[in-house]
Protein backbone atom coordinates (compact mmCIF):
# COMPACT_ATOMS: atom_id res chain seq x y z
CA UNK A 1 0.00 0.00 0.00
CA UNK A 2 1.26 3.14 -0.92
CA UNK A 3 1.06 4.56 2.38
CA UNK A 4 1.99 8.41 2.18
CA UNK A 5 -1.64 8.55 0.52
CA UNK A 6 -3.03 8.19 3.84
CA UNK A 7 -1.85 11.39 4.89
CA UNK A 8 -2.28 13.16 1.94
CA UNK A 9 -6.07 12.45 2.13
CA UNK A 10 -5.97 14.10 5.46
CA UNK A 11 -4.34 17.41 4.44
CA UNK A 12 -5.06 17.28 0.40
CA UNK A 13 -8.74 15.99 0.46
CA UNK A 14 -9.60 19.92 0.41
CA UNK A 15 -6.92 20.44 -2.66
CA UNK A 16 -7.31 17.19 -4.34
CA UNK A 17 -6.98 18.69 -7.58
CA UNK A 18 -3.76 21.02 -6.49
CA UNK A 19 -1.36 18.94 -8.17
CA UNK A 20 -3.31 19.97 -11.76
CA UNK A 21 -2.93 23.70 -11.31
CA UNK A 22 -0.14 23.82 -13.88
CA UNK A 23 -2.81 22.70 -16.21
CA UNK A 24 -5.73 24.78 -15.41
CA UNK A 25 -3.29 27.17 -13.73
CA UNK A 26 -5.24 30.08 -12.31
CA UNK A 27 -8.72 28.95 -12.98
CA UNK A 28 -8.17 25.71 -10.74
CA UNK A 29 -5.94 28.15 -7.79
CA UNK A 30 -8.81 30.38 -7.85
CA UNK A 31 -11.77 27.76 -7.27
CA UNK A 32 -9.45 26.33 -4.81
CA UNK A 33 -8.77 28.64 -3.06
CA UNK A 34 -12.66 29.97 -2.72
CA UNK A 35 -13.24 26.25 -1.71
CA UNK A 36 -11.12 26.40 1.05
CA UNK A 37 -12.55 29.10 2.36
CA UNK A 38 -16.01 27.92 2.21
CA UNK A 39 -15.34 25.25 3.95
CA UNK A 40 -13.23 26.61 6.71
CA UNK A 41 -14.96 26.39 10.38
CA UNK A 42 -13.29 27.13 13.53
CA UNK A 43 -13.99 26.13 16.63
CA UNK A 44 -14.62 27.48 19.92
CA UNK A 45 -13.55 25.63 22.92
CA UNK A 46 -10.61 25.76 25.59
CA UNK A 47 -7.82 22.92 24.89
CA UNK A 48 -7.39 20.59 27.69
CA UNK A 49 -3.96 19.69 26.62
CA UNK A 50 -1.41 23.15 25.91
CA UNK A 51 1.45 23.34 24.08
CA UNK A 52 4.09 25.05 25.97
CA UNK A 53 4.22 27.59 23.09
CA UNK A 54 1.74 27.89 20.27
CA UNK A 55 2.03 25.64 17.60
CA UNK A 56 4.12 27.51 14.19
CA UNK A 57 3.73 25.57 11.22
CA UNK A 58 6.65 27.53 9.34
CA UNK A 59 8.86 26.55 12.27
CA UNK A 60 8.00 22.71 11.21
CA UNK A 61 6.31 21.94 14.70
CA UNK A 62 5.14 18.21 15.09
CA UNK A 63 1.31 18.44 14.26
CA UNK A 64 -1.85 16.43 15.16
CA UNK A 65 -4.41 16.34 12.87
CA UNK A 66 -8.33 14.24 13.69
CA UNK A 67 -10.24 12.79 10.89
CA UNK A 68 -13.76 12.59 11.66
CA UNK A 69 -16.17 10.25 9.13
CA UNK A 70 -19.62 11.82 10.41
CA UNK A 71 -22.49 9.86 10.26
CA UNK A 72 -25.32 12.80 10.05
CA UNK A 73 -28.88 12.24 10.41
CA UNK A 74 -32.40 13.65 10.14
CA UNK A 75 -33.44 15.66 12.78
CA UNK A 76 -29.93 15.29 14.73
CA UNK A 77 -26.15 15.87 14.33
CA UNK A 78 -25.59 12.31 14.64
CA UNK A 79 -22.72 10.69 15.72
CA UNK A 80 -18.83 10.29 14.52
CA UNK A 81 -18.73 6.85 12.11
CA UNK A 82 -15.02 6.84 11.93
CA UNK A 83 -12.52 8.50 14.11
CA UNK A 84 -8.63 8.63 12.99
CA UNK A 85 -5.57 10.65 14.61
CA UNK A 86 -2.92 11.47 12.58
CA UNK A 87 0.13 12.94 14.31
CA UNK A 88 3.08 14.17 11.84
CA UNK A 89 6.61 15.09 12.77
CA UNK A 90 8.25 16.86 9.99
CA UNK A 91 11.74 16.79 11.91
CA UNK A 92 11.64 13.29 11.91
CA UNK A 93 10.08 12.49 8.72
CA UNK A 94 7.29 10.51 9.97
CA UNK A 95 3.77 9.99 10.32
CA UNK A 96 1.44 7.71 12.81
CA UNK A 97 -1.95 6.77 12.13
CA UNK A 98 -4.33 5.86 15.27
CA UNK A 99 -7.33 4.26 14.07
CA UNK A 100 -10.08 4.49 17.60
CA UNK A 101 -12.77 2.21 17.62
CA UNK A 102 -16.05 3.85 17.81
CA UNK A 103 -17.14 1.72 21.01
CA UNK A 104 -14.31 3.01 23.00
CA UNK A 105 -14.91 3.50 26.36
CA UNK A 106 -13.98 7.03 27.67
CA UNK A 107 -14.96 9.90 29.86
CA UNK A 108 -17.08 12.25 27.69
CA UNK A 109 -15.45 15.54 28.42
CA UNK A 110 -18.22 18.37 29.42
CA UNK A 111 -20.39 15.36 30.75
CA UNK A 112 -19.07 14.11 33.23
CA UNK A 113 -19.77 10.98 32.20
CA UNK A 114 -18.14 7.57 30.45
CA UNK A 115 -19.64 6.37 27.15
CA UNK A 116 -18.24 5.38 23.53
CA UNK A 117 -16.12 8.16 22.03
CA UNK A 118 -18.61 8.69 18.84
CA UNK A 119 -21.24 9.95 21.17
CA UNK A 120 -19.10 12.71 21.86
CA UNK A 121 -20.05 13.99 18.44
CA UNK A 122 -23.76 13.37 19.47
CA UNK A 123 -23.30 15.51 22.76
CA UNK A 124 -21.60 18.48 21.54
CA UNK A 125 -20.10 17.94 18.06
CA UNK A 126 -16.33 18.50 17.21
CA UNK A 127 -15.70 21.07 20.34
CA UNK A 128 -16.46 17.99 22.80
CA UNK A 129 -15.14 15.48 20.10
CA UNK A 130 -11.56 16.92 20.48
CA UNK A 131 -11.95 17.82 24.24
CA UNK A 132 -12.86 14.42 24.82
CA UNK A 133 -10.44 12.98 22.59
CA UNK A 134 -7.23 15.54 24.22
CA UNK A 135 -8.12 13.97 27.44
CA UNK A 136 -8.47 10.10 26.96
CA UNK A 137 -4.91 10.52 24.50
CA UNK A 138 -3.39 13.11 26.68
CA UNK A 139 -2.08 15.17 23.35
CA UNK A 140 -3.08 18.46 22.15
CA UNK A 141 -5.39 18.18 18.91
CA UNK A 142 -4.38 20.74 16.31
CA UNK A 143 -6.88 20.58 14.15
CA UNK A 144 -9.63 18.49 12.75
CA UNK A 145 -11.38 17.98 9.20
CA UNK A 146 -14.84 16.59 9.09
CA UNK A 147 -16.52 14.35 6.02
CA UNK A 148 -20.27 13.66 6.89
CA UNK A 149 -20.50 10.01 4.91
CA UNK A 150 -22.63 11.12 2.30
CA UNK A 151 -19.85 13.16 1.17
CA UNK A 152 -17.57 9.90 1.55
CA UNK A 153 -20.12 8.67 -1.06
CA UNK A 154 -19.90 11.36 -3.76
CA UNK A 155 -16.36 11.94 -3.33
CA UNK A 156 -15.80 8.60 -4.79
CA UNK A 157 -18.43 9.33 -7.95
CA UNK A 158 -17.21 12.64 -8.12
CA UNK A 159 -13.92 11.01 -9.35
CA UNK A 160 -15.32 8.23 -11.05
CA UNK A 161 -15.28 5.31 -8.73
CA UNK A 162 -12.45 3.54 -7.17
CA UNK A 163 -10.93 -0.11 -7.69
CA UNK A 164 -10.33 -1.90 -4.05
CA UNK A 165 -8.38 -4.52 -3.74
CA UNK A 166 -11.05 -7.15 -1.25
CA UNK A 167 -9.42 -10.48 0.71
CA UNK A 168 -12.62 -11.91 1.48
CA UNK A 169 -16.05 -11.84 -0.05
CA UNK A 170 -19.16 -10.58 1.66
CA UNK A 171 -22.62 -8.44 1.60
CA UNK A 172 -23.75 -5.63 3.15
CA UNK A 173 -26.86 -3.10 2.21
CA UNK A 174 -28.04 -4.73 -0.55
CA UNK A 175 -24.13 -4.97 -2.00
CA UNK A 176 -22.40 -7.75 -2.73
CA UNK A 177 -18.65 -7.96 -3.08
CA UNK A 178 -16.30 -10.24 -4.27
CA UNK A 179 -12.75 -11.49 -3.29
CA UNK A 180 -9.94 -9.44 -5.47
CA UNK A 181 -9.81 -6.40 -7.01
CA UNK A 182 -13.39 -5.05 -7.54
CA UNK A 183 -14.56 -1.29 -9.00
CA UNK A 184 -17.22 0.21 -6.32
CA UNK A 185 -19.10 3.70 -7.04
CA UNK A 186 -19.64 6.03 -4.06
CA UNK A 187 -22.71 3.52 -2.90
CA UNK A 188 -21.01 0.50 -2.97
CA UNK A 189 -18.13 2.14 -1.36
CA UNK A 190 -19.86 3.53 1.27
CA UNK A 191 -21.14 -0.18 2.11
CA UNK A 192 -17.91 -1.84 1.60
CA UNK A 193 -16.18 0.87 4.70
CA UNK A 194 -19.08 0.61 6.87
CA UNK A 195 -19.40 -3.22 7.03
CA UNK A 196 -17.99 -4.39 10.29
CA UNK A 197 -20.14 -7.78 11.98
CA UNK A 198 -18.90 -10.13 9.08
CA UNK A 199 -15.45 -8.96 9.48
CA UNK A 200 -13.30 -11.68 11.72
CA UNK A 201 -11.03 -8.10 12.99
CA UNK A 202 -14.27 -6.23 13.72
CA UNK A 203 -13.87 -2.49 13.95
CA UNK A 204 -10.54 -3.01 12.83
CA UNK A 205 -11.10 -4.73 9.53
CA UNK A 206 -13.93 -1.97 8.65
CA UNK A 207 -11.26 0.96 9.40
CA UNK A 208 -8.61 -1.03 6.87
CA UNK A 209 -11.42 -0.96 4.32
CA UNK A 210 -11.88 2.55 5.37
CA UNK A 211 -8.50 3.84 4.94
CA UNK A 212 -8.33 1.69 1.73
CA UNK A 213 -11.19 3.69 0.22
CA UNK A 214 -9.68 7.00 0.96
CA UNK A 215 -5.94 5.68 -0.64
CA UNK A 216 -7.69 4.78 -3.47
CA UNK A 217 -10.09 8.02 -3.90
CA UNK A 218 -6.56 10.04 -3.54
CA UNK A 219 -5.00 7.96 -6.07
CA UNK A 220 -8.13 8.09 -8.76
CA UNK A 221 -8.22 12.32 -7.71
CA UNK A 222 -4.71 12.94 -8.12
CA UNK A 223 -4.64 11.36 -11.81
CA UNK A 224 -5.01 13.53 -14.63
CA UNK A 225 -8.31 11.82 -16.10
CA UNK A 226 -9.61 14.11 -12.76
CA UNK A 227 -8.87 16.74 -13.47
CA UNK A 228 -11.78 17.40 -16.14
CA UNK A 229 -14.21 16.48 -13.17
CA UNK A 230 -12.33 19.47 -10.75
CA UNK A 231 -15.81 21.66 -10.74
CA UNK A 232 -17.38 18.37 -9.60
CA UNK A 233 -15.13 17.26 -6.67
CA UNK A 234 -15.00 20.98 -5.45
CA UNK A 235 -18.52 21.46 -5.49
CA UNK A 236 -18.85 17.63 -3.23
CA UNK A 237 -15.82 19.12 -0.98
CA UNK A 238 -17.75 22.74 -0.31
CA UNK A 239 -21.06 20.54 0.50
CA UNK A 240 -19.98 17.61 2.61
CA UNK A 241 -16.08 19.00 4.35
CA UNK A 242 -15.84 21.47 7.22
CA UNK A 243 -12.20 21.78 8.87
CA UNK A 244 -10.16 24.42 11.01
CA UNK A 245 -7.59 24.28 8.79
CA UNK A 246 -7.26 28.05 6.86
CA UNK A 247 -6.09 27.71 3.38
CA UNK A 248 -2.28 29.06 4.46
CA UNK A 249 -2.17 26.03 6.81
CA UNK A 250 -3.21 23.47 3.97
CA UNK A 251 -0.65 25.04 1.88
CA UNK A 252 2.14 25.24 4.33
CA UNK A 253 1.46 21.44 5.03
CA UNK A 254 1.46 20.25 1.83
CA UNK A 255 5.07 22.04 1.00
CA UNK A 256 6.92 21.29 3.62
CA UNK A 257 5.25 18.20 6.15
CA UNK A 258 4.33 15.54 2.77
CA UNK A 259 7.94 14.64 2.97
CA UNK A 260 6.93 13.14 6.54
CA UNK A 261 3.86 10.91 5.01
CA UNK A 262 6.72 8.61 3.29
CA UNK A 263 7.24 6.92 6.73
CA UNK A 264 3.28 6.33 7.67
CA UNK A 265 3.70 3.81 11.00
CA UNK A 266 -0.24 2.71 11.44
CA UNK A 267 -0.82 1.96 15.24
CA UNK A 268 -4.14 0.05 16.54
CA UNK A 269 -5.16 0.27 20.03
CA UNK A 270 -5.48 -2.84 22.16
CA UNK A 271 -8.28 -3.63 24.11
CA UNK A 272 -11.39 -6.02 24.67
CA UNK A 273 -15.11 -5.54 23.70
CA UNK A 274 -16.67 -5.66 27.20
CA UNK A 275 -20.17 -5.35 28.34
CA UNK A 276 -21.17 -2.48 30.84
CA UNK A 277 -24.66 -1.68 32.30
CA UNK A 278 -25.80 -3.87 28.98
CA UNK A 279 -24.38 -1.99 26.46
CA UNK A 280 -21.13 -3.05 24.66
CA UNK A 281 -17.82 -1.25 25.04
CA UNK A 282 -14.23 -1.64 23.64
CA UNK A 283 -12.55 -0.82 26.93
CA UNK A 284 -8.57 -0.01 26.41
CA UNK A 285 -6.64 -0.63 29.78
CA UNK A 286 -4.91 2.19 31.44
CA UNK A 287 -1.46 0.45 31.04
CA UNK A 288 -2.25 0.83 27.04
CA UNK A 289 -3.74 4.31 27.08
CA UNK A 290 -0.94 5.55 28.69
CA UNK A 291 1.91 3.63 27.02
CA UNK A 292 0.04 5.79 23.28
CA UNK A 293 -0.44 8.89 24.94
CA UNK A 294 3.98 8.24 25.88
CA UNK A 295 4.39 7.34 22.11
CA UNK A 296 2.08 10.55 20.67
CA UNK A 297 3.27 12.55 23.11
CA UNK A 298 7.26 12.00 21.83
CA UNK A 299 6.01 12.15 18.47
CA UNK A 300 4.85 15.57 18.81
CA UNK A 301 8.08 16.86 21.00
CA UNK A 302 6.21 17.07 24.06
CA UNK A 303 7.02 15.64 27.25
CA UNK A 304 6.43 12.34 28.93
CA UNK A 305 4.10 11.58 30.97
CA UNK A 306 4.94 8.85 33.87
């Protein structure tokens, strides 16, 4: 797997179509550029976590970065259908990738309470998503870019479907899918990432199939077949994408912290599916939480915790 697509997808998937500029040249910079403006959203809250000094991308500070596949429904914000942390050290040249279970058990920052880490989303959307995340990881979180699913699903038709490569066959919604390499549009790609019950890893298998999506969305976007369908993947992008990033910060990333994604080091918390009050959790034991909170923590050039 051509891993320095995974972070690419994190920092790009607003720019997808960057690399074509020379092309297009100012028409494509321009609709970028009012893109990533449109889609910019700050957010309000007080970090739990604080850098000793603010964080100064020029400088080429270690960076953390929290994907959030948003699972938005009628009537409600709904909840966070895929969580991922990406931490980058541009010093180093390298990049981990956290992958945390939606059923993790943690204290819900703001409520005082323990639940699974997607409800934070429910509760108080990305503010207490990042609060509560900062606290169970014990890292600052930088910054954060949001895809509600049904943009998941139009991203991939916006760039003409994807090809997966599947190691075991299954359905899911209505979809059936084969063992091997198999095309999906944006609906059966929106099945094949959210299956989890048939998969013998669980969670785990359905975030591989996940990330596997996004690699290949990045690698159909970057081609140059793409770039005639630019208007189309901007327009999905401004609809469906919401981050805190400003377009300075995506632009400053992608020159000098893609070097980093060529040593991606994917990391998967350990813990056991546990049953609490009758409702299933994925409880992570303190030893663990704190032994990736050391390992983040150095990654970023913070200090250790004991």
């Amino acid at each position: 797997m051509k891993r320095k697509r995974i972070f690419i997808w994190l920092v790009v998937c607003l720019t997808v179509l960057v690399g074509g500029a020379g092309v297009y040249a100012y028409q494509v910079y321009s609709n970028v550029n009012q893109t990533l403006e449109s889609v910019h959203q700050p957010v309000r809250r007080e970090a739990i976590e604080v850098r000793p000094e603010p964080l100064e991308l020029k400088q080429l500070d270690p960076v953390s970065i929290v994907l959030l596949g948003v699972d938005e429904r009628q009537g409600d914000r709904g909840r966070s259908d895929s969580l991922m942390l990406v931490t980058v050290n541009p010093n180093e040249n390298t990049t981990k990738l956290v992958s945390i279970p939606r059923d993790t058990y943690v204290t819900i920052e703001g409520k005082g309470r323990q639940d699974k880490v997607n409800h934070a989303y429910a509760f108080g959307g990305v503010p207490m998503t990042l609060n509560t995340l900062e606290r169970f990881l014990g890292i600052p979180i930088d910054y954060y870019i949001e895809v509600n699913m049904q943009g998941f699903q139009e991203i991939v038709d916006a760039v003409g479907g994807v090809t997966v490569h599947n190691t075991f066959p299954f359905s899911y919604e209505g979809h059936s899918f084969a063992a091997g390499s198999i095309p999906l549009n944006g609906a059966q790609a929106l099945a094949y990432a959210r299956m989890r019950k048939e998969d013998p890893k669980g969670d785990f298998g359905r975030q591989e199939r996940q990330r596997q999506v996004m690699e290949a969305v990045m690698k159909k976007g970057a081609s140059f077949s793409s770039l005639t369908r630019y208007e189309e993947i901007l327009q999905v992008i401004r609809q469906h994408v919401r981050t805190n990033l400003t377009a300075a910060e995506i632009y400053e990333m992608q020159k000098d912290y893609q070097q980093a994604a060529q040593s991606v080091e994917q990391i998967e918390i350990t813990g056991e599916g546990k049953r609490i009050g009758g409702i299933w959790y994925y409880v992570v034991p303190e030893a663990v939480r704190q032994q990736l909170s050391n390992q983040l923590r150095k990654h970023l050039g913070l200090s250790i915790e004991s």
